[in-house]
Protein backbone atom coordinates (compact mmCIF):
# COMPACT_ATOMS: atom_id res chain seq x y z
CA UNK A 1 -3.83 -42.94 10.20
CA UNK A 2 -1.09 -41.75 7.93
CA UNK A 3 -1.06 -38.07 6.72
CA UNK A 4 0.90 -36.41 4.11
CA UNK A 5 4.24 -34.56 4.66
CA UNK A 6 4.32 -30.72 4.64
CA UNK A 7 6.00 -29.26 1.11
CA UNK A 8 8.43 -27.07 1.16
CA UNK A 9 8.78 -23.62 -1.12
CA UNK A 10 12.15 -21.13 -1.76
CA UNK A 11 10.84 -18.07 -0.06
CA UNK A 12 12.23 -14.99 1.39
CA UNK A 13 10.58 -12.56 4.50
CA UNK A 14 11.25 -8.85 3.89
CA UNK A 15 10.62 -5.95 5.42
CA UNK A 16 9.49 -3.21 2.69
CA UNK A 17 8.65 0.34 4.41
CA UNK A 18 6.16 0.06 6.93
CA UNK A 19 5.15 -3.33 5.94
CA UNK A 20 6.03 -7.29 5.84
CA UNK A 21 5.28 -9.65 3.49
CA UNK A 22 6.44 -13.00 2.74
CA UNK A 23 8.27 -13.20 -1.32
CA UNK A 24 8.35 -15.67 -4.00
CA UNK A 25 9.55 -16.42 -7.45
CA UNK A 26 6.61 -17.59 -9.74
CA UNK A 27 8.98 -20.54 -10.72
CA UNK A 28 9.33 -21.60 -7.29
CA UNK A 29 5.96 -22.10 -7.14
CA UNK A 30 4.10 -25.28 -7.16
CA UNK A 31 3.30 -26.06 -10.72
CA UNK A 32 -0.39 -25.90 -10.14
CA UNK A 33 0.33 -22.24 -8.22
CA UNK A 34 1.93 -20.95 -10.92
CA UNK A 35 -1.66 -19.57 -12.31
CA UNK A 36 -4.16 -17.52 -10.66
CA UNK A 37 -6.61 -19.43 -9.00
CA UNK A 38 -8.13 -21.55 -5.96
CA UNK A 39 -4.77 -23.22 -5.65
CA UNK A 40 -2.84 -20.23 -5.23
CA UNK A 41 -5.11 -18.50 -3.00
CA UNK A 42 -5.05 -21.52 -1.00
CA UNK A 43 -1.72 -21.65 -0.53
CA UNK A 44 -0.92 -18.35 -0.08
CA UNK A 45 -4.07 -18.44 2.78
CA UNK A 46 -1.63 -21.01 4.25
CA UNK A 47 1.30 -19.66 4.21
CA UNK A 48 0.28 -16.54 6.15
CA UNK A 49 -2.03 -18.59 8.71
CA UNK A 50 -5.45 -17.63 7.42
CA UNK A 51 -8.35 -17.38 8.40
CA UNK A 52 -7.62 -17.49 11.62
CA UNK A 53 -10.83 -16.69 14.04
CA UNK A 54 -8.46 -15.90 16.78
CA UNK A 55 -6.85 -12.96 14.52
CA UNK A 56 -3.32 -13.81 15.50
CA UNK A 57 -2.28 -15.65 12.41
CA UNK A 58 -0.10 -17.92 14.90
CA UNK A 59 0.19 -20.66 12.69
CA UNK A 60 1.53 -18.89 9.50
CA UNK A 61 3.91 -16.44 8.82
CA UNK A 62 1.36 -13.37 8.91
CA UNK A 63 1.35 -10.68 11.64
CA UNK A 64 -2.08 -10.35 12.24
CA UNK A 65 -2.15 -6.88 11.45
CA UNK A 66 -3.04 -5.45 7.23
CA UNK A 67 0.23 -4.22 7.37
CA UNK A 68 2.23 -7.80 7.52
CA UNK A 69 -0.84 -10.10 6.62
CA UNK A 70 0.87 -9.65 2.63
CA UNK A 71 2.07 -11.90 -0.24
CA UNK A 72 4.00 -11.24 -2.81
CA UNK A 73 5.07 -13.00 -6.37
CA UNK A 74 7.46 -11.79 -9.28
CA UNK A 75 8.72 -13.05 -12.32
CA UNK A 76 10.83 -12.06 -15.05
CA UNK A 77 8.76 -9.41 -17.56
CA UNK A 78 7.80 -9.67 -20.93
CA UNK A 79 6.57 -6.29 -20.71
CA UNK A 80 8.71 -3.97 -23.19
CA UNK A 81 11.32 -1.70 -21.24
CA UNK A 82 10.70 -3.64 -17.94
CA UNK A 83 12.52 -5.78 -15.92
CA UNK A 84 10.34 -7.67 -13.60
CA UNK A 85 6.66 -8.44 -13.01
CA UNK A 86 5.26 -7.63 -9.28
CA UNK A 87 2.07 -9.16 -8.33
CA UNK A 88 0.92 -8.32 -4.67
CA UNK A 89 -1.88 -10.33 -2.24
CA UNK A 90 -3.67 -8.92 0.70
CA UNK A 91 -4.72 -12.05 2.81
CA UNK A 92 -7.44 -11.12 5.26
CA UNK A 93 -6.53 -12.37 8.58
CA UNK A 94 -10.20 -14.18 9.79
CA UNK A 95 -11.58 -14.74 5.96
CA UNK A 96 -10.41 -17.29 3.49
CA UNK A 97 -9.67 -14.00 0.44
CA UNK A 98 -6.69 -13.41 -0.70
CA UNK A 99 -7.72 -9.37 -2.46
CA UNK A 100 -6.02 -8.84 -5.90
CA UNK A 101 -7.78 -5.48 -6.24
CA UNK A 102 -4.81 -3.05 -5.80
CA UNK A 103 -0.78 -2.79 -5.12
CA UNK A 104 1.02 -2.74 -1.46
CA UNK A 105 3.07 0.70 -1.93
CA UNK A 106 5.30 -0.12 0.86
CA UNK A 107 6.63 -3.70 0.05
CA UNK A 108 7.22 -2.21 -3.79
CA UNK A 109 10.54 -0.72 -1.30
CA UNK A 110 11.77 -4.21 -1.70
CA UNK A 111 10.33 -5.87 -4.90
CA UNK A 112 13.71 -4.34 -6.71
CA UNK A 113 15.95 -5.41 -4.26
CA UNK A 114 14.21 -9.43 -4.10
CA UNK A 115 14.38 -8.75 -7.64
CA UNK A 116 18.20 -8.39 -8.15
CA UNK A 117 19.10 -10.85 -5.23
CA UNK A 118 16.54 -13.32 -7.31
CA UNK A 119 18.35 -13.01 -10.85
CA UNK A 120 15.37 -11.23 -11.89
CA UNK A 121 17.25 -8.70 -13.29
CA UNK A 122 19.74 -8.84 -16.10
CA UNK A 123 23.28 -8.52 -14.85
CA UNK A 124 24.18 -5.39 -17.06
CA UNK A 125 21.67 -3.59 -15.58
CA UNK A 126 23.30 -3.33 -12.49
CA UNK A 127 26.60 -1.67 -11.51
CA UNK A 128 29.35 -2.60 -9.20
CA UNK A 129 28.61 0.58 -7.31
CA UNK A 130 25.59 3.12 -7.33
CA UNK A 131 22.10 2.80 -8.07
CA UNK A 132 20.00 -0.05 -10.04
CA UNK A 133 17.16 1.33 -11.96
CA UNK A 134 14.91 -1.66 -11.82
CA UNK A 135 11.59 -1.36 -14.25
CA UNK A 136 8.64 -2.62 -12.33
CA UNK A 137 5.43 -3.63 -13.72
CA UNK A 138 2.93 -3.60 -11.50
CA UNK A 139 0.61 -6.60 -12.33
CA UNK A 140 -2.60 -5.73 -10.11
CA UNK A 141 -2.65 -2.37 -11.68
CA UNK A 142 -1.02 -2.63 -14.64
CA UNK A 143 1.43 0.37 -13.82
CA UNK A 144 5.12 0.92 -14.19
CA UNK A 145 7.23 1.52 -11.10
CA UNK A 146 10.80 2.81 -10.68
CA UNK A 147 12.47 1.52 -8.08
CA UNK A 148 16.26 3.19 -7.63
CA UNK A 149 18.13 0.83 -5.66
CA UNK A 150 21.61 1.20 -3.48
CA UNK A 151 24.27 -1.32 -4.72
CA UNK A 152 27.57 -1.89 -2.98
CA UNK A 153 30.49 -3.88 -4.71
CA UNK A 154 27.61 -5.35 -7.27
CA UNK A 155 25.28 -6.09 -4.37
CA UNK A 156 21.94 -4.68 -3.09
CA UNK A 157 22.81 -2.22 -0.14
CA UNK A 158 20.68 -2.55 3.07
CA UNK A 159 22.45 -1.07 5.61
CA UNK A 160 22.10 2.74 6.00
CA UNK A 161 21.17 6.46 7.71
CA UNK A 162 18.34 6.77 6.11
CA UNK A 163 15.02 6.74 9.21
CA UNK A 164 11.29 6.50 7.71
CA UNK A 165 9.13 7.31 10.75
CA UNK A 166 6.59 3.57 11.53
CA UNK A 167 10.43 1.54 10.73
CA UNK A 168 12.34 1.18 14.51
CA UNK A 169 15.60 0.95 12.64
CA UNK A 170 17.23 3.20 9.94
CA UNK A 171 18.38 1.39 6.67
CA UNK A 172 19.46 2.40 3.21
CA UNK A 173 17.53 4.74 0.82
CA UNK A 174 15.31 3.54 -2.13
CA UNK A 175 13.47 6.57 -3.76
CA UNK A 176 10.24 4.84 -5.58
CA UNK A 177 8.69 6.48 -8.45
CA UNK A 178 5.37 5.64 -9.52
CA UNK A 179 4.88 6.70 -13.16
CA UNK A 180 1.58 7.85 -14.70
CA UNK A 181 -0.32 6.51 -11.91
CA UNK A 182 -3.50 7.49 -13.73
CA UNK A 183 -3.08 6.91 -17.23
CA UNK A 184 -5.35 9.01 -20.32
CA UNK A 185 -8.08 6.64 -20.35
CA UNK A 186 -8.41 6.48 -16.83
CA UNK A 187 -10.85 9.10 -14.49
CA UNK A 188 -8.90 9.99 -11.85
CA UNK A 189 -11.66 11.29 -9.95
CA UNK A 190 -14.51 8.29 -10.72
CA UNK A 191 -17.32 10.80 -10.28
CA UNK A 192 -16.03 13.91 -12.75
CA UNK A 193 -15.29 15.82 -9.38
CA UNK A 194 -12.86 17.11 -6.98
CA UNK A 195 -15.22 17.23 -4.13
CA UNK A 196 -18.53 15.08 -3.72
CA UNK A 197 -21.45 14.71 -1.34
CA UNK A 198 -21.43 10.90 -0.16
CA UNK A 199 -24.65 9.93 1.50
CA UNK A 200 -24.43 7.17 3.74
CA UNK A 201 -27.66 6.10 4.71
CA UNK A 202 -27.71 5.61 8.76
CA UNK A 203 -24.37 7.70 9.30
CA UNK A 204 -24.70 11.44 7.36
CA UNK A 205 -23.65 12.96 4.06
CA UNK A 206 -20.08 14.28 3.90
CA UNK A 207 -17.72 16.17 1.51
CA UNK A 208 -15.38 13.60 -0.59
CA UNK A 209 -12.66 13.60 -2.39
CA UNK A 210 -12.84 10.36 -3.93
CA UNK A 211 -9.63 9.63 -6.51
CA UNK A 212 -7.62 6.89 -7.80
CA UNK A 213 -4.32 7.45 -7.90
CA UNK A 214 -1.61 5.04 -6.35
CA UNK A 215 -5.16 2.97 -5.08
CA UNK A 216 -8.49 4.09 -5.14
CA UNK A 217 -9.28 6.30 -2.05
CA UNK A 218 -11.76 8.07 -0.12
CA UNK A 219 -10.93 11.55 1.42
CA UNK A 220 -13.06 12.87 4.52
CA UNK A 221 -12.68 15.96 6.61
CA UNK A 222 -11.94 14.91 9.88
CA UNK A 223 -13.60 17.62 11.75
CA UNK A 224 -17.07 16.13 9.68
CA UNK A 225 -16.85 12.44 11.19
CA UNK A 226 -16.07 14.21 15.22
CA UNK A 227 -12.02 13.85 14.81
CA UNK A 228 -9.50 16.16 14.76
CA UNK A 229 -7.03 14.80 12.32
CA UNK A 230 -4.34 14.00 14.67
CA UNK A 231 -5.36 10.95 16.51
CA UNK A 232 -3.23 7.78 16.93
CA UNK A 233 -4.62 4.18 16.32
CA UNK A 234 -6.26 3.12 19.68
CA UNK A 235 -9.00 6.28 19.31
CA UNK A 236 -10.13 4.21 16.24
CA UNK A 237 -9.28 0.89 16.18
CA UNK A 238 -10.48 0.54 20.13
CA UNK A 239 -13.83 1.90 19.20
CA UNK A 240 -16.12 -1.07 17.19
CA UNK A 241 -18.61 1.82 16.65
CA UNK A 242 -16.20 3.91 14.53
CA UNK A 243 -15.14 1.11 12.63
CA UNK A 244 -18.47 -0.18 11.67
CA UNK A 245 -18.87 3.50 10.08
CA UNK A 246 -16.15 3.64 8.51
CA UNK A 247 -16.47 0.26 7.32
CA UNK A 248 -20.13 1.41 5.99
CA UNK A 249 -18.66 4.95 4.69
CA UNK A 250 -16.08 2.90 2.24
CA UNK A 251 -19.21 0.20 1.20
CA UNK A 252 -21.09 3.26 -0.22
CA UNK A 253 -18.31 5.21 -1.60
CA UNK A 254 -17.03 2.14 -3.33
CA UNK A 255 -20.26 2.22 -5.06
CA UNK A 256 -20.25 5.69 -5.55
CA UNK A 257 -16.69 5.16 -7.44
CA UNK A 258 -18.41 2.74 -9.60
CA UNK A 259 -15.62 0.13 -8.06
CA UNK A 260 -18.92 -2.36 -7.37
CA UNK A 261 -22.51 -2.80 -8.68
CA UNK A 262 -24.16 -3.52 -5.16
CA UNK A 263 -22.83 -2.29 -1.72
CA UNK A 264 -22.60 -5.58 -0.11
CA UNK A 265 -19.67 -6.65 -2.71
CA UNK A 266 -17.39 -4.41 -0.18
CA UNK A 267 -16.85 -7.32 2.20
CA UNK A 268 -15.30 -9.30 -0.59
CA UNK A 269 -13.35 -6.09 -1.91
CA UNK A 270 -11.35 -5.24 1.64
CA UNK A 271 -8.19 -4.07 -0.05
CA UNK A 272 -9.91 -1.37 -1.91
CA UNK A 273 -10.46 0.97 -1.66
CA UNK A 274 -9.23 2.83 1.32
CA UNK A 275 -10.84 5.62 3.77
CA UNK A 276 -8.88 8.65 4.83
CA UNK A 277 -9.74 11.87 6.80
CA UNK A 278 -7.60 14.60 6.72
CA UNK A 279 -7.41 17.62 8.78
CA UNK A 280 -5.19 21.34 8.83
CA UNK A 281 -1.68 20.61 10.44
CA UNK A 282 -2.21 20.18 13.89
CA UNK A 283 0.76 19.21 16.54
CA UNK A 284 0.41 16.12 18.41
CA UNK A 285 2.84 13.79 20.12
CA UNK A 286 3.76 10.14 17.31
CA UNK A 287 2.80 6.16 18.36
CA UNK A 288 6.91 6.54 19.01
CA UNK A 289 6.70 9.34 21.32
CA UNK A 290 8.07 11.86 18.84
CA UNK A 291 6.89 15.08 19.22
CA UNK A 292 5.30 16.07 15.51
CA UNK A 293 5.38 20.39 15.35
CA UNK A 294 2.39 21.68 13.31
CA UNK A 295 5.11 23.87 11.71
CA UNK A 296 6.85 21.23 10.75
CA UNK A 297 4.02 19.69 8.40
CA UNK A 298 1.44 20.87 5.59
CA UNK A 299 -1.80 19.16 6.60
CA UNK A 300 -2.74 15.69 8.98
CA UNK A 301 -3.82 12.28 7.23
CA UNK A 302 -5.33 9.16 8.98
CA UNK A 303 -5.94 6.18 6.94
CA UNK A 304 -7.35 2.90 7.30
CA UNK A 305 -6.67 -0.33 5.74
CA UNK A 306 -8.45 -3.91 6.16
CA UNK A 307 -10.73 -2.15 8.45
CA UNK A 308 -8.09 -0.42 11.31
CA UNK A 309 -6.36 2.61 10.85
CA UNK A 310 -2.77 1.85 9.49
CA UNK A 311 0.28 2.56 12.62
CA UNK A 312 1.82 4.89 9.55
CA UNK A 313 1.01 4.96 5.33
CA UNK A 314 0.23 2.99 3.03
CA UNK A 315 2.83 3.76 0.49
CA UNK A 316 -0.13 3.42 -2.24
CA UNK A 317 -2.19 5.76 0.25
CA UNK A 318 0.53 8.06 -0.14
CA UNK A 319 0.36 8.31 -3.85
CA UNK A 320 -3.23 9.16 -3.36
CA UNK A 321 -2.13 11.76 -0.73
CA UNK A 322 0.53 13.43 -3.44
CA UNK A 323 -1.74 13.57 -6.07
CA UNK A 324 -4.74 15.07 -4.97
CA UNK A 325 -2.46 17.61 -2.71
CA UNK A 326 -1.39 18.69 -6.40
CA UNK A 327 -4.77 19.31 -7.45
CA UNK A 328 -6.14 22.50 -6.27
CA UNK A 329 -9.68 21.88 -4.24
CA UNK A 330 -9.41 18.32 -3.51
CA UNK A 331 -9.80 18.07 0.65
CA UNK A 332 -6.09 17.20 0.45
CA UNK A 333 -5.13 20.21 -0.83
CA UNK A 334 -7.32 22.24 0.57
CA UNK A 335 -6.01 21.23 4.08
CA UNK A 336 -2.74 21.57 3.06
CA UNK A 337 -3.51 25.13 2.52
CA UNK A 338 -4.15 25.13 -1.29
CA UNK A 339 -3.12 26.51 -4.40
CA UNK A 340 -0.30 24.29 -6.16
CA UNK A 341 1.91 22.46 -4.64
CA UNK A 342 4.84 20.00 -6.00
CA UNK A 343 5.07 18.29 -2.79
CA UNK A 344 3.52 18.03 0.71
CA UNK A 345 4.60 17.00 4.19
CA UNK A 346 1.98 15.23 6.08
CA UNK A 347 1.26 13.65 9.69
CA UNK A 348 0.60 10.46 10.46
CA UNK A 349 0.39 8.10 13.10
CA UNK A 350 4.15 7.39 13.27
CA UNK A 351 5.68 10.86 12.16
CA UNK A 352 5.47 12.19 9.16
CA UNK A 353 5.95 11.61 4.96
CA UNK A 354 7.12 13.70 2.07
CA UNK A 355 5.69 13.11 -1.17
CA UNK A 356 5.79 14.58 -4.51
CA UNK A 357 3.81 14.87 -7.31
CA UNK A 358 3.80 16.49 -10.85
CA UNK A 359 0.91 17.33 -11.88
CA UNK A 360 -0.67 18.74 -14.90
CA UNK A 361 -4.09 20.28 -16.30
CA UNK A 362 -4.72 19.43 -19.93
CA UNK A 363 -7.87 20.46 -21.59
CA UNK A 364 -9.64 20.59 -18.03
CA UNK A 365 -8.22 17.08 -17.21
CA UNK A 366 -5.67 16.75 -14.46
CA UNK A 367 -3.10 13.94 -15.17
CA UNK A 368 -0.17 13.02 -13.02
CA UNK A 369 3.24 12.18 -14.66
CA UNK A 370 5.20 11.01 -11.92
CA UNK A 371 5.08 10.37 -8.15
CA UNK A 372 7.89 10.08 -5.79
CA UNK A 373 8.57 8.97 -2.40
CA UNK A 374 11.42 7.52 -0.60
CA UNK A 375 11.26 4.21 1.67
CA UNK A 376 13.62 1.18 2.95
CA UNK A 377 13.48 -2.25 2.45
CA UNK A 378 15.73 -5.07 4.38
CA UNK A 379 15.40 -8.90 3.86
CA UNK A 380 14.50 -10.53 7.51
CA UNK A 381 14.55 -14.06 6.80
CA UNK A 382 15.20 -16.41 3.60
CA UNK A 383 15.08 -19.91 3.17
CA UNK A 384 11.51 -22.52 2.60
CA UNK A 385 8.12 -21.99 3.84
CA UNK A 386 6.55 -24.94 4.75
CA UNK A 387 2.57 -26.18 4.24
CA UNK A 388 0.31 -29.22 4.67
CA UNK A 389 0.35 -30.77 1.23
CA UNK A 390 -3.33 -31.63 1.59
CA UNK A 391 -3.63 -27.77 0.85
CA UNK A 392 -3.81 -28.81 -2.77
């Protein structure tokens, strides 16, 4: 019996702060991928090595983990004042979805630096030595990012000092800046409130801070679902019992957000949104072995993402994190120590993150101007991906 060839497509493996993801042109694209759809879900589900019911995404280029189980796909913009379009996948590792629902703060590290290496990016917009200002549009969220990115003799710098604590190796510096992550005519807090009761029939009712920001998110107090704040990933994700909670705690605040219409659309929404619990700074020794001083922090955060808790931050988790720390009486900022606060130093499983926010109150209606963070990104491998043609 004869069977097709495998096709092969341009694509390039990067590394973009605590996360993976495989990168490609829209024009390199199959013609029929080009568009949003079956097809490109398909082959994107491929090209990772999902679903998988073993969970190890063997045969694909995923790592079987939410953090490197990611797809990503940019063009040149047509948005005004912007210089490339950035449209980001989740693929679930054991279910055929590829989740359009939200943005992958991490790999946005490298979408400027693909971007540039790509032609993406108009020539004269990038100097022979410096930093490249490349104008992001976020396509899942229709929101403008900054990336600032190192150049060397007119190329994209790598190499570097710079260490982000969940990356083994240091690299160079690429300060991100997410602008008006809640726009005017967007609720940043879905419910009218900095603090909610969430009922969660079966499990208990709990204080929430439920925002969107960066990517819609759910704020706990740790101390309310039995944790202290500062645990590392095997207390959670080696407990099935915890995870079914949480999974059930982010079903019914999704609803309560007004993200979906009946709780059991969760299981087809995994990207978003995401669960955190947060907790007073509290020392504790990092997944690295790096001892993390309680002085040396404002508050703990533990986040999960495709149903684990994440080995660090989801960059877009970290936008949440800013934000609400800004706004006095969220749970963020109220274990942070409240008040205001331009920036804020937090735990995680790795080490620990600075990010700042401005923030503003207008009228009684906070709105956020500008969040900043700084990550890494590093191009791993570049080259084809190759895929049974009978995909399509």
């Amino acid at each position: 019996m004869a069977y097709a060839p495998q096709i092969k497509i341009p694509a390039t493996y990067m590394r973009g702060g605590t996360s993976k993801g495989v990168f490609f042109n829209l024009a390199d694209l199959p013609e029929s991928a080009q568009v949003a759809g079956e097809t490109r879900d398909k082959l994107l589900l491929r090209v990772i090595g999902s679903p998988d019911p073993y969970g190890k995404q063997t045969d694909g280029m995923g790592g079987a983990t939410s953090s490197t189980s990611k797809t990503v796909i940019l063009s040149k913009s047509d948005q005004p004042d912007h210089d490339v379009d950035y449209l980001f996948g989740q693929v679930s590792i054991d279910k055929p979805v590829v989740d359009w629902s939200g943005n992958c703060g991490n790999l946005t590290a490298a979408v400027g630096s693909f971007a540039i290496a790509s032609g993406l990016v108009s020539a004269e917009r990038i100097p022979d030595n410096g930093k490249a200002v490349v104008r992001i549009w976020q396509k899942n969220i229709q929101k403008t990012i900054i990336a600032h990115v190192p150049i060397t003799n007119g190329e994209v710098q790598e190499t570097g000092e710079f260490e982000l604590d969940g990356v083994t190796f240091p690299a160079a510096e690429i300060q991100i800046d997410f602008i008006n992550p809640v726009d005017a005519s967007e609720a940043m807090f879905p419910t009218g409130n900095t603090v909610d009761n969430l009922e969660v029939p079966g499990i208990g009712n709990f204080k929430a801070t439920m925002i969107n920001a960066g990517i819609p998110t759910i704020f706990l107090n740790a101390e309310e679902i039995g944790y202290q704040g500062n645990e590392l990933q095997q207390a959670i994700n080696e407990d099935d019992e915890a995870l079914r909670m949480f999974e059930t705690i982010r079903a019914y605040g999704a609803l309560q957000m007004g993200l979906i219409e009946q709780v059991e659309e969760a299981a087809a929404r995994q990207h978003t949104p995401k669960v955190a619990f947060v907790s007073e700074a509290k020392s504790y020794r990092a997944s690295s072995g790096k001892n993390i001083n309680s002085s040396d922090i404002d508050l703990n955060v533990r986040a999960l993402s495709m149903g684990k808790l994440h080995h660090a931050m989801m960059g877009t988790a970290a936008v949440a994190i800013g934000t609400a720390a800004a706004i006095p009486g969220t749970l963020v900022n109220l274990a942070s120590g409240g008040g205001h606060r331009e920036s804020v130093t937090f735990g995680h499983p790795s080490g620990t993150l600075k990010v700042g926010a401005e923030a503003s109150n207008i009228e009684g209606n906070w709105t956020v101007n500008k969040v900043v963070m700084s990550r890494s990104a590093r191009v791993l491998m570049e080259g084809w991906v190759r895929i049974p043609r009978d995909i399509f």
